[in-house]
PDB file of N, CA and C in Angstrom:
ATOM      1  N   UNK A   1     -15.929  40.358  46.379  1.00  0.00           N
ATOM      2  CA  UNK A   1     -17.169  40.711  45.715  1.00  0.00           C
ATOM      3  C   UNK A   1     -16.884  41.833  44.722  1.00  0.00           C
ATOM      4  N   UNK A   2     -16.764  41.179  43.223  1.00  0.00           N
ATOM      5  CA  UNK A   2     -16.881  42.249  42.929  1.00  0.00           C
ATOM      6  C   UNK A   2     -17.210  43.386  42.225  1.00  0.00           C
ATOM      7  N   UNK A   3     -17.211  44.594  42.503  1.00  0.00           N
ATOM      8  CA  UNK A   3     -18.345  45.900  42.049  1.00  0.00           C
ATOM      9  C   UNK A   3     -17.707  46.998  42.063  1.00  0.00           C
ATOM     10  N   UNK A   4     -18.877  47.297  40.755  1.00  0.00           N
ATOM     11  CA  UNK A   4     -18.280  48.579  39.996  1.00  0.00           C
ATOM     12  C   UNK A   4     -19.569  49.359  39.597  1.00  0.00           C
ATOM     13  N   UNK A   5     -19.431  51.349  39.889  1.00  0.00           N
ATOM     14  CA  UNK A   5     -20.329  52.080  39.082  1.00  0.00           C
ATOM     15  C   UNK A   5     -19.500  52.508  37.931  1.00  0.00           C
ATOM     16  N   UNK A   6     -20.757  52.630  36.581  1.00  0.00           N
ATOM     17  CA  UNK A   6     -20.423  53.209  35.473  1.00  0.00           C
ATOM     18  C   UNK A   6     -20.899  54.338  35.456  1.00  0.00           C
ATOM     19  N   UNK A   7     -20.647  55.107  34.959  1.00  0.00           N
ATOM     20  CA  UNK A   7     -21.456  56.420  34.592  1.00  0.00           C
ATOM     21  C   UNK A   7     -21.404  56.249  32.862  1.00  0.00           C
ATOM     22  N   UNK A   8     -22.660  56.597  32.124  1.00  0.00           N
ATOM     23  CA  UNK A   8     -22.571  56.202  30.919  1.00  0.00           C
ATOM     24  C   UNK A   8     -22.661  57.635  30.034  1.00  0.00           C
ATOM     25  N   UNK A   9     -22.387  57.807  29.144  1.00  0.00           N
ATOM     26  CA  UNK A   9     -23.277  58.971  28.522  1.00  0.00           C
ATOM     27  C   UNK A   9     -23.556  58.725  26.621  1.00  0.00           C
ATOM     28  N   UNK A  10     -25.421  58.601  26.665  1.00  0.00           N
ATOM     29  CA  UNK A  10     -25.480  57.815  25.325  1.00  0.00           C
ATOM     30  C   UNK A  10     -25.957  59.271  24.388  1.00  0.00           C
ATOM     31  N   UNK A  11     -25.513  59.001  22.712  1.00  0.00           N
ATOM     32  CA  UNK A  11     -25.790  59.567  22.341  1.00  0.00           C
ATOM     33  C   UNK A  11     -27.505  59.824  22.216  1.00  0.00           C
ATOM     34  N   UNK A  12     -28.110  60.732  21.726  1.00  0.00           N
ATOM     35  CA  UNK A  12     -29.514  61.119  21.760  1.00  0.00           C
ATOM     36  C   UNK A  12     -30.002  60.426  20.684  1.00  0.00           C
ATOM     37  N   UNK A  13     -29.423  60.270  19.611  1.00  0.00           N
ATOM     38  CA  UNK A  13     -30.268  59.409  18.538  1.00  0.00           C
ATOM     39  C   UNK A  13     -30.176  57.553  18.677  1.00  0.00           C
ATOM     40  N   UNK A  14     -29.128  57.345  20.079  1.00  0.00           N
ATOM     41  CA  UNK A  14     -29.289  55.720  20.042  1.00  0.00           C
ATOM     42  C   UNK A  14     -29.791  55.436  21.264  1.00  0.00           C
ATOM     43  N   UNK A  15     -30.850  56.507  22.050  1.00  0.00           N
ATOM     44  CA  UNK A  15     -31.198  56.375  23.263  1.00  0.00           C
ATOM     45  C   UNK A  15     -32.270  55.447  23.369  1.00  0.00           C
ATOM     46  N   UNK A  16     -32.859  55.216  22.030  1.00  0.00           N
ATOM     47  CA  UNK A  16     -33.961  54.327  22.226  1.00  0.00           C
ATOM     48  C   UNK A  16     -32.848  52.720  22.064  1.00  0.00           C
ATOM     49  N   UNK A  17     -32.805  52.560  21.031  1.00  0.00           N
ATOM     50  CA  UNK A  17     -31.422  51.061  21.283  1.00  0.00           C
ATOM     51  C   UNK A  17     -30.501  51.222  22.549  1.00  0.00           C
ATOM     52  N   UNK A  18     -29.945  51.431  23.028  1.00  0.00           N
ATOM     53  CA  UNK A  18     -29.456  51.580  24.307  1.00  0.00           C
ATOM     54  C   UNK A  18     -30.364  51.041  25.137  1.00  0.00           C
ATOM     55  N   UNK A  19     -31.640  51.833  25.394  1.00  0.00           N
ATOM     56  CA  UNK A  19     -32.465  51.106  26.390  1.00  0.00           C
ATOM     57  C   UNK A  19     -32.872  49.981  25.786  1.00  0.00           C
ATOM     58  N   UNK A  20     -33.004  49.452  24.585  1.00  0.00           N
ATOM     59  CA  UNK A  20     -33.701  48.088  24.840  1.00  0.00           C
ATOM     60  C   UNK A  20     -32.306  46.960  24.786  1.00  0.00           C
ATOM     61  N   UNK A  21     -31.243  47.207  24.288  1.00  0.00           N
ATOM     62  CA  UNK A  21     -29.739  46.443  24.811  1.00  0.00           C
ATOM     63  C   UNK A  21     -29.852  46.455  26.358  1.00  0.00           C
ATOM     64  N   UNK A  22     -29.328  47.305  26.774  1.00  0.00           N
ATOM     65  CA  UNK A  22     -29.322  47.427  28.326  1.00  0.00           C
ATOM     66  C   UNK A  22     -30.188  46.601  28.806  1.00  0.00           C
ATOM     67  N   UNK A  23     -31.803  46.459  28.705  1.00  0.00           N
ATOM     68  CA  UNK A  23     -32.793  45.820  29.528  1.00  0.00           C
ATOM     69  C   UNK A  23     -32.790  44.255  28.859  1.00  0.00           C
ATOM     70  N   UNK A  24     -32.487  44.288  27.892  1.00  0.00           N
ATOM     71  CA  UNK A  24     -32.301  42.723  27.830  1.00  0.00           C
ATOM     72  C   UNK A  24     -31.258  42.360  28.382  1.00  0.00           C
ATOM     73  N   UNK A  25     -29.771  42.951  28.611  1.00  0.00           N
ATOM     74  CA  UNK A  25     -28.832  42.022  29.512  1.00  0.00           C
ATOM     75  C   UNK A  25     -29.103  42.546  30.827  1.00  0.00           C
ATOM     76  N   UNK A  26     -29.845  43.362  31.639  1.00  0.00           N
ATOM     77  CA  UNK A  26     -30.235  43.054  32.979  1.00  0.00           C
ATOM     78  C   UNK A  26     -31.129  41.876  32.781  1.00  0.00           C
ATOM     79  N   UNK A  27     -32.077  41.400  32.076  1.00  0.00           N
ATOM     80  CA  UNK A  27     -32.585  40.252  31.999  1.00  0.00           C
ATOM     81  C   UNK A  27     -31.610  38.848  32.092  1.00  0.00           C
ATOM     82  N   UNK A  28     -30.787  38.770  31.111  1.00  0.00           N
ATOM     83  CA  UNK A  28     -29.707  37.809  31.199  1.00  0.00           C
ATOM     84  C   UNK A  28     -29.048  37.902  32.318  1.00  0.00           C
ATOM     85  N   UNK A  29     -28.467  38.474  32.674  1.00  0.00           N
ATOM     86  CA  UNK A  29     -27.845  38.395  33.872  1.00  0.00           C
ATOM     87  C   UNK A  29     -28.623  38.090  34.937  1.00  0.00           C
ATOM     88  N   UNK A  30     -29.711  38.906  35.543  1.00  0.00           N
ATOM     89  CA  UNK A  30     -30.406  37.966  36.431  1.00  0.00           C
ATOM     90  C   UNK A  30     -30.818  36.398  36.248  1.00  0.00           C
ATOM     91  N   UNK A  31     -30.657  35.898  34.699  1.00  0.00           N
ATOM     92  CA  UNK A  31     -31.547  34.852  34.373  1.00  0.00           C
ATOM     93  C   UNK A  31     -29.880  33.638  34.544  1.00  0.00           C
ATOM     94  N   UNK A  32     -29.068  34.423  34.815  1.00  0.00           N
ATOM     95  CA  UNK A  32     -27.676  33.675  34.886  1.00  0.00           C
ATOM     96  C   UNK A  32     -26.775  33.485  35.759  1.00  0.00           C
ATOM     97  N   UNK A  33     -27.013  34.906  36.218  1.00  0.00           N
ATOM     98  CA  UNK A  33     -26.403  35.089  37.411  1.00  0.00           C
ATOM     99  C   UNK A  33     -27.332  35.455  38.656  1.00  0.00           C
ATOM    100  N   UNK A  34     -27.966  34.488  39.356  1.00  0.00           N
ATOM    101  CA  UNK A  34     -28.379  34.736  40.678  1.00  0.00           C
ATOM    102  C   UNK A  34     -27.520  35.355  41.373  1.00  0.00           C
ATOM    103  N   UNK A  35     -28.402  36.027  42.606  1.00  0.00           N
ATOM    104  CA  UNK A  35     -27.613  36.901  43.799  1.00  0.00           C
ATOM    105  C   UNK A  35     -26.832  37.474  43.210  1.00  0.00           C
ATOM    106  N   UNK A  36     -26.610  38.281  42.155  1.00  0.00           N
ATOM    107  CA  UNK A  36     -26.001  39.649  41.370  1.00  0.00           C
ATOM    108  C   UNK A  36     -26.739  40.426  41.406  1.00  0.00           C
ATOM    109  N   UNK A  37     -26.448  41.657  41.546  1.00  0.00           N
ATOM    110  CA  UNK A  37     -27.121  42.823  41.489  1.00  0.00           C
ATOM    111  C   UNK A  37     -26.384  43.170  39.951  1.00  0.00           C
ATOM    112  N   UNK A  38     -27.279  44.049  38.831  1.00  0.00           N
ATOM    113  CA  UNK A  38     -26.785  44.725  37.483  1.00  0.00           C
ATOM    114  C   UNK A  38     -27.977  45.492  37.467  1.00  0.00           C
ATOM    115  N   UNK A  39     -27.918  46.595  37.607  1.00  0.00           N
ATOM    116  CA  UNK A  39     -29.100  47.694  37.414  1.00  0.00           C
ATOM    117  C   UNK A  39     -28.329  48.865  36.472  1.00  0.00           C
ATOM    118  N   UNK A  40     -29.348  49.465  36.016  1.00  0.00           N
ATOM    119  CA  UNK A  40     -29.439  50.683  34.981  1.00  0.00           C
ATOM    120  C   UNK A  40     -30.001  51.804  35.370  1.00  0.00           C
ATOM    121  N   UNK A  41     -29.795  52.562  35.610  1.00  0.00           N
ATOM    122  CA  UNK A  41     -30.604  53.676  35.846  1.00  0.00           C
ATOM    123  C   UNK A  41     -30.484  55.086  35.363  1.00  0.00           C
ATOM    124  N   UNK A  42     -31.081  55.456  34.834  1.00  0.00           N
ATOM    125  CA  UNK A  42     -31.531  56.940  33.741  1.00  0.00           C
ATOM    126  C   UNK A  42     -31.642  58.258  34.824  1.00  0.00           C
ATOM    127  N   UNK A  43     -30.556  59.047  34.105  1.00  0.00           N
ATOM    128  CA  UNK A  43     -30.247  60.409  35.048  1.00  0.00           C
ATOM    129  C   UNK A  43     -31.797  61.356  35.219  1.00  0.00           C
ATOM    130  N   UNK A  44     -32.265  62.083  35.989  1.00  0.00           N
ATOM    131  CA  UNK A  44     -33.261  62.557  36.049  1.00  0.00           C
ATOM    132  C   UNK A  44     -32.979  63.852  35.590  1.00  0.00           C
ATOM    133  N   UNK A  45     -31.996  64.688  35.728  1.00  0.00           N
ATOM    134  CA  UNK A  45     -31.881  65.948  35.239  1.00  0.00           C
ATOM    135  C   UNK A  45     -31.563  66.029  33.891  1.00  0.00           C
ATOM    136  N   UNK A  46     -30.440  65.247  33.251  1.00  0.00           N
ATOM    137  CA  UNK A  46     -29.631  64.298  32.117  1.00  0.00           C
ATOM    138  C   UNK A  46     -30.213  62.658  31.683  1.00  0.00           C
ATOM    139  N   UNK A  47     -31.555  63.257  30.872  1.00  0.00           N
ATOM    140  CA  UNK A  47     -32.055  62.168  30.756  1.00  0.00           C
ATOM    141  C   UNK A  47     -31.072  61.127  29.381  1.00  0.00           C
ATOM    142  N   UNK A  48     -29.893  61.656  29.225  1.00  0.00           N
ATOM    143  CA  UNK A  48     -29.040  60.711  28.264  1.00  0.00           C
ATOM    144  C   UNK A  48     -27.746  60.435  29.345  1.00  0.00           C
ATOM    145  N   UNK A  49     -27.826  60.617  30.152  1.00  0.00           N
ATOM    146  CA  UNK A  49     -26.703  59.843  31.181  1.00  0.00           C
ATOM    147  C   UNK A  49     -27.076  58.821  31.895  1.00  0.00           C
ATOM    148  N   UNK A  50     -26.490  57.909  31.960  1.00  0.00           N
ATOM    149  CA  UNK A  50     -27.174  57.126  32.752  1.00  0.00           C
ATOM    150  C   UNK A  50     -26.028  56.254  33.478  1.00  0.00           C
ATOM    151  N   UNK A  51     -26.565  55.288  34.944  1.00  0.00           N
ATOM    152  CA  UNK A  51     -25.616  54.582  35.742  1.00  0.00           C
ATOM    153  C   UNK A  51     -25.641  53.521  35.749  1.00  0.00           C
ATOM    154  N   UNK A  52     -24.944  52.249  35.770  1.00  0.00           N
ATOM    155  CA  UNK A  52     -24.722  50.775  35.856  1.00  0.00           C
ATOM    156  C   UNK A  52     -23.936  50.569  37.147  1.00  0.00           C
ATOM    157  N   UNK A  53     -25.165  50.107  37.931  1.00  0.00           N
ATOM    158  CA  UNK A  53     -24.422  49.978  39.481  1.00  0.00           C
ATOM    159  C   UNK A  53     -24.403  47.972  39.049  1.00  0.00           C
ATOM    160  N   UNK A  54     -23.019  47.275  39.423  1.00  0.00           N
ATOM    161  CA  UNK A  54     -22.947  45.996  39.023  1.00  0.00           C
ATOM    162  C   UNK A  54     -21.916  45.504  40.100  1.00  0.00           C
ATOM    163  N   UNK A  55     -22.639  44.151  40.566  1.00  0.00           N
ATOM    164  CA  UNK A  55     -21.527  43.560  41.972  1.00  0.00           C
ATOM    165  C   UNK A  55     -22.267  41.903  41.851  1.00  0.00           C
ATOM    166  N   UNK A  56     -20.989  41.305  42.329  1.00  0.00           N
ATOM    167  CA  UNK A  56     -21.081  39.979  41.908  1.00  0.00           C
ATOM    168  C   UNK A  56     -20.721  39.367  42.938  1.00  0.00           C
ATOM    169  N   UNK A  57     -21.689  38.068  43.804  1.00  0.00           N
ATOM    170  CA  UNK A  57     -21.227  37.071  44.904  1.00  0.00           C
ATOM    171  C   UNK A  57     -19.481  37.264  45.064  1.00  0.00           C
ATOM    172  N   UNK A  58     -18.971  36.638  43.741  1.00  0.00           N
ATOM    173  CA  UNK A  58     -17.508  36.314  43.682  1.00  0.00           C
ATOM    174  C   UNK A  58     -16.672  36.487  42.607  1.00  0.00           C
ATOM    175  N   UNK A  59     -15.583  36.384  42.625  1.00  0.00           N
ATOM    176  CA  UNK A  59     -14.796  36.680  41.059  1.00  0.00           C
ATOM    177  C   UNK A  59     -15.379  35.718  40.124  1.00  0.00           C
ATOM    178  N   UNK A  60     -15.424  34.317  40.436  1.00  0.00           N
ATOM    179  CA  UNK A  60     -15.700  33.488  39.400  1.00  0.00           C
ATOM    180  C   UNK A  60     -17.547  33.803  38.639  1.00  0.00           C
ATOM    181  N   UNK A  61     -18.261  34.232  39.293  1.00  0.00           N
ATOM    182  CA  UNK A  61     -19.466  34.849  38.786  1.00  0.00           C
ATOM    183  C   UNK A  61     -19.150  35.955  38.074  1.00  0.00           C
ATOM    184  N   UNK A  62     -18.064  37.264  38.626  1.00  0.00           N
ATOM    185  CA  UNK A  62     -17.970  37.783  37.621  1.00  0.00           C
ATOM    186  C   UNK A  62     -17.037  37.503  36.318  1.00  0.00           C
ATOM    187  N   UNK A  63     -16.354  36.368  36.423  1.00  0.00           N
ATOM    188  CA  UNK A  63     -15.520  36.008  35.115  1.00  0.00           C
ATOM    189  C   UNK A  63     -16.443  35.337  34.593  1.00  0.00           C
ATOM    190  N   UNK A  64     -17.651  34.918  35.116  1.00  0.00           N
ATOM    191  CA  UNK A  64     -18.526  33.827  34.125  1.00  0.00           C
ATOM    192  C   UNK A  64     -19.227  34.825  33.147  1.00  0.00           C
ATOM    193  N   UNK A  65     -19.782  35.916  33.836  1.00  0.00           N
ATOM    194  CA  UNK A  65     -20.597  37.105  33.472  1.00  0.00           C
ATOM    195  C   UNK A  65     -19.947  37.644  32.115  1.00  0.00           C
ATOM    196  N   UNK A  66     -18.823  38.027  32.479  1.00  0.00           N
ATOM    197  CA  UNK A  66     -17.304  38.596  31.539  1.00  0.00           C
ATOM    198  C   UNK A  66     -17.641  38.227  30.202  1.00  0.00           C
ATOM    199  N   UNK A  67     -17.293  36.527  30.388  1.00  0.00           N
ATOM    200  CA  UNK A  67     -16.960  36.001  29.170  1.00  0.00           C
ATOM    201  C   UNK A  67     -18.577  35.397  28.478  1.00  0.00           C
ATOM    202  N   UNK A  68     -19.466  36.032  28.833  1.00  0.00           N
ATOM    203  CA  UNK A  68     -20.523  34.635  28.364  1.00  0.00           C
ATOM    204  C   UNK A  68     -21.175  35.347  27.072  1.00  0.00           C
ATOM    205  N   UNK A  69     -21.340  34.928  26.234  1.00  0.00           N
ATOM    206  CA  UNK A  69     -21.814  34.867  25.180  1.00  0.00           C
ATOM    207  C   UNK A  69     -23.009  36.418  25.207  1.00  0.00           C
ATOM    208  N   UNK A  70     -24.377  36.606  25.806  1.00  0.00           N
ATOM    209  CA  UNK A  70     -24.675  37.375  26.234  1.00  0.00           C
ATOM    210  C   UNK A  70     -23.837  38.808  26.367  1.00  0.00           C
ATOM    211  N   UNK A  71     -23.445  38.492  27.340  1.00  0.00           N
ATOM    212  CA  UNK A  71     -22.377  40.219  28.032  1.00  0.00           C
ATOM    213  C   UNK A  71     -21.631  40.310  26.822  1.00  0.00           C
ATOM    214  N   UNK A  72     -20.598  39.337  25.926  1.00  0.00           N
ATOM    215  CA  UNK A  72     -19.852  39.817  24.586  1.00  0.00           C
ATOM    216  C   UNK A  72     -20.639  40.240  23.665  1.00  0.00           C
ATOM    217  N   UNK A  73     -21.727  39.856  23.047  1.00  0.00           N
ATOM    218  CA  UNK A  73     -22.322  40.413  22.218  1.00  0.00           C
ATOM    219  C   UNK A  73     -23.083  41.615  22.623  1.00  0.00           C
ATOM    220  N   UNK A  74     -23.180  41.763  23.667  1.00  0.00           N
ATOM    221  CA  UNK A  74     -24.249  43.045  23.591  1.00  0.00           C
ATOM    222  C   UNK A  74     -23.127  44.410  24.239  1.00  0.00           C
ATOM    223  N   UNK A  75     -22.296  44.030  24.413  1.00  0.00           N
ATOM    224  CA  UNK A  75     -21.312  45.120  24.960  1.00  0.00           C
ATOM    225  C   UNK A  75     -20.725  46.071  23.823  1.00  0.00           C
ATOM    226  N   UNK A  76     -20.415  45.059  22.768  1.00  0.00           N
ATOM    227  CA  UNK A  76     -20.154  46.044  21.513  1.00  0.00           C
ATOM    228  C   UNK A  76     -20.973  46.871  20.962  1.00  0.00           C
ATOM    229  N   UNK A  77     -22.215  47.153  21.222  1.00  0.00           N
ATOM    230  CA  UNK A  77     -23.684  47.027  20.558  1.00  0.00           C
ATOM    231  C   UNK A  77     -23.555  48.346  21.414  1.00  0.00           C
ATOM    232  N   UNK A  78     -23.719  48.163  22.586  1.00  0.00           N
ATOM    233  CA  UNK A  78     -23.869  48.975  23.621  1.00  0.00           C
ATOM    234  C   UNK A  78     -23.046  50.210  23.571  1.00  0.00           C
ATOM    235  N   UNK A  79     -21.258  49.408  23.460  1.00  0.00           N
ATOM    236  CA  UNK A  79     -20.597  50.752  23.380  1.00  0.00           C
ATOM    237  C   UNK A  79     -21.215  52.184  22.210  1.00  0.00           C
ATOM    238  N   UNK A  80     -21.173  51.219  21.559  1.00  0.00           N
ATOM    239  CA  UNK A  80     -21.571  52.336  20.023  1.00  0.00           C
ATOM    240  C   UNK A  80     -22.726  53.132  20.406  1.00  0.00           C
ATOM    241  N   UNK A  81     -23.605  52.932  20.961  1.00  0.00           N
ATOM    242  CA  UNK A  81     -24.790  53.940  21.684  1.00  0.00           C
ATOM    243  C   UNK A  81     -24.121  54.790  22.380  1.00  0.00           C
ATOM    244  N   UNK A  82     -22.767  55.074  22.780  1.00  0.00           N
ATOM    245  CA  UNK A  82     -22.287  55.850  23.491  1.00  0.00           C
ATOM    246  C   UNK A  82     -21.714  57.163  23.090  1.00  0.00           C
ATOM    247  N   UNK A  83     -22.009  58.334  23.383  1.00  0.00           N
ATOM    248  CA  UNK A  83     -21.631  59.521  23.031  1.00  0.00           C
ATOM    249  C   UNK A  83     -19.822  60.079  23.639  1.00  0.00           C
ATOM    250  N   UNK A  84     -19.614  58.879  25.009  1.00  0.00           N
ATOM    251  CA  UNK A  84     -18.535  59.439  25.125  1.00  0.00           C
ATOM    252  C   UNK A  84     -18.307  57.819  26.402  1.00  0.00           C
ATOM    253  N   UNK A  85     -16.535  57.879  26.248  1.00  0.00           N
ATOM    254  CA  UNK A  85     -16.051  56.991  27.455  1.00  0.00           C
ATOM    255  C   UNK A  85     -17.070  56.681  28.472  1.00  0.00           C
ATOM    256  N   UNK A  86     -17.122  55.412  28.789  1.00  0.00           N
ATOM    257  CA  UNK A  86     -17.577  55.430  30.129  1.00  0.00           C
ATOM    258  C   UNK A  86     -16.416  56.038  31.408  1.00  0.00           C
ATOM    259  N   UNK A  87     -17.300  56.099  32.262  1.00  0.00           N
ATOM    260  CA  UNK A  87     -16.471  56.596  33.667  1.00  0.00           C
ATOM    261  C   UNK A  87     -16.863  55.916  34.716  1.00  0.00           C
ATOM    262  N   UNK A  88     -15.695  54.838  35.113  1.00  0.00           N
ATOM    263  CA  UNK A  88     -15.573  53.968  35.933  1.00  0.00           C
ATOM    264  C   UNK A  88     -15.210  54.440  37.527  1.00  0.00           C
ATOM    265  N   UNK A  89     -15.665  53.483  37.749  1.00  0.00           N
ATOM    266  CA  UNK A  89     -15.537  53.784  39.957  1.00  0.00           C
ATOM    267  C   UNK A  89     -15.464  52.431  40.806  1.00  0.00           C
ATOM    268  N   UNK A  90     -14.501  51.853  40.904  1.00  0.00           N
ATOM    269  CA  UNK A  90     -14.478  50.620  41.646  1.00  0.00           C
ATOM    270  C   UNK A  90     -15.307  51.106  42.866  1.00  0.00           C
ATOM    271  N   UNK A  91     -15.639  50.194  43.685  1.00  0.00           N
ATOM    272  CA  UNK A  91     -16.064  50.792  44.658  1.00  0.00           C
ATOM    273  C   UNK A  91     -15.474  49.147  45.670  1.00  0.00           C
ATOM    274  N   UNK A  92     -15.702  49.701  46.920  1.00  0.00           N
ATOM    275  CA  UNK A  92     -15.764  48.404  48.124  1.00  0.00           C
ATOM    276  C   UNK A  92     -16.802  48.020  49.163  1.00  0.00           C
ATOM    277  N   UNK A  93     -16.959  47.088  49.734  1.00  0.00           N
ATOM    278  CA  UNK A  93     -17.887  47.012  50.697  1.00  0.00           C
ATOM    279  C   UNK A  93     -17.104  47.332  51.988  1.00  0.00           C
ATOM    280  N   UNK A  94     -17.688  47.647  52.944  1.00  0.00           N
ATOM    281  CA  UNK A  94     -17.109  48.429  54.246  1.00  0.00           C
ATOM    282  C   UNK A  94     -18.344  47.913  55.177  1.00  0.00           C
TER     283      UNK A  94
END
């Protein structure tokens, strides 16, 4: 299964595009990928940081996710709203 947190950090002038990229591919993805979890969520203290908690049934859901038309186009889009690297965290189930 597998899952990953992001930690994001967007710049302040693309915070409004950011959120409406972001909420349209949690839309796609639920609309594609059943039984996936892809959530977003906006820092409360750091209202320009934000988290992408994302986990997938199986590898092949997440290679479908990967490559699909959707997730490529809006990922480039996305990065550029970004003020700095994301910061990745595999995580496991236990």
């Amino acid at each position: 299964m597998p899952t990953t947190l992001w930690r994001l950090k967007v710049a302040a002038e693309k915070k409004a595009e950011f959120e409406r990229l972001t909420s349209q591919l949690v839309r796609d993805v639920a609309e594609n990928e059943p039984g996936s979890i892809f959530e977003y969520r906006r820092g409360v203290e750091d209202p320009l940081t934000y988290v992408l908690f994302l986990s997938f049934d199986d590898e092949q859901s997440f290679q479908r996710y990967s490559t699909a038309d959707y997730h490529t186009g809006a990922s480039g889009q996305i990065m550029e709203c970004l003020a700095e690297d994301p910061v990745p965290a595999e995580l496991e189930r236990f």
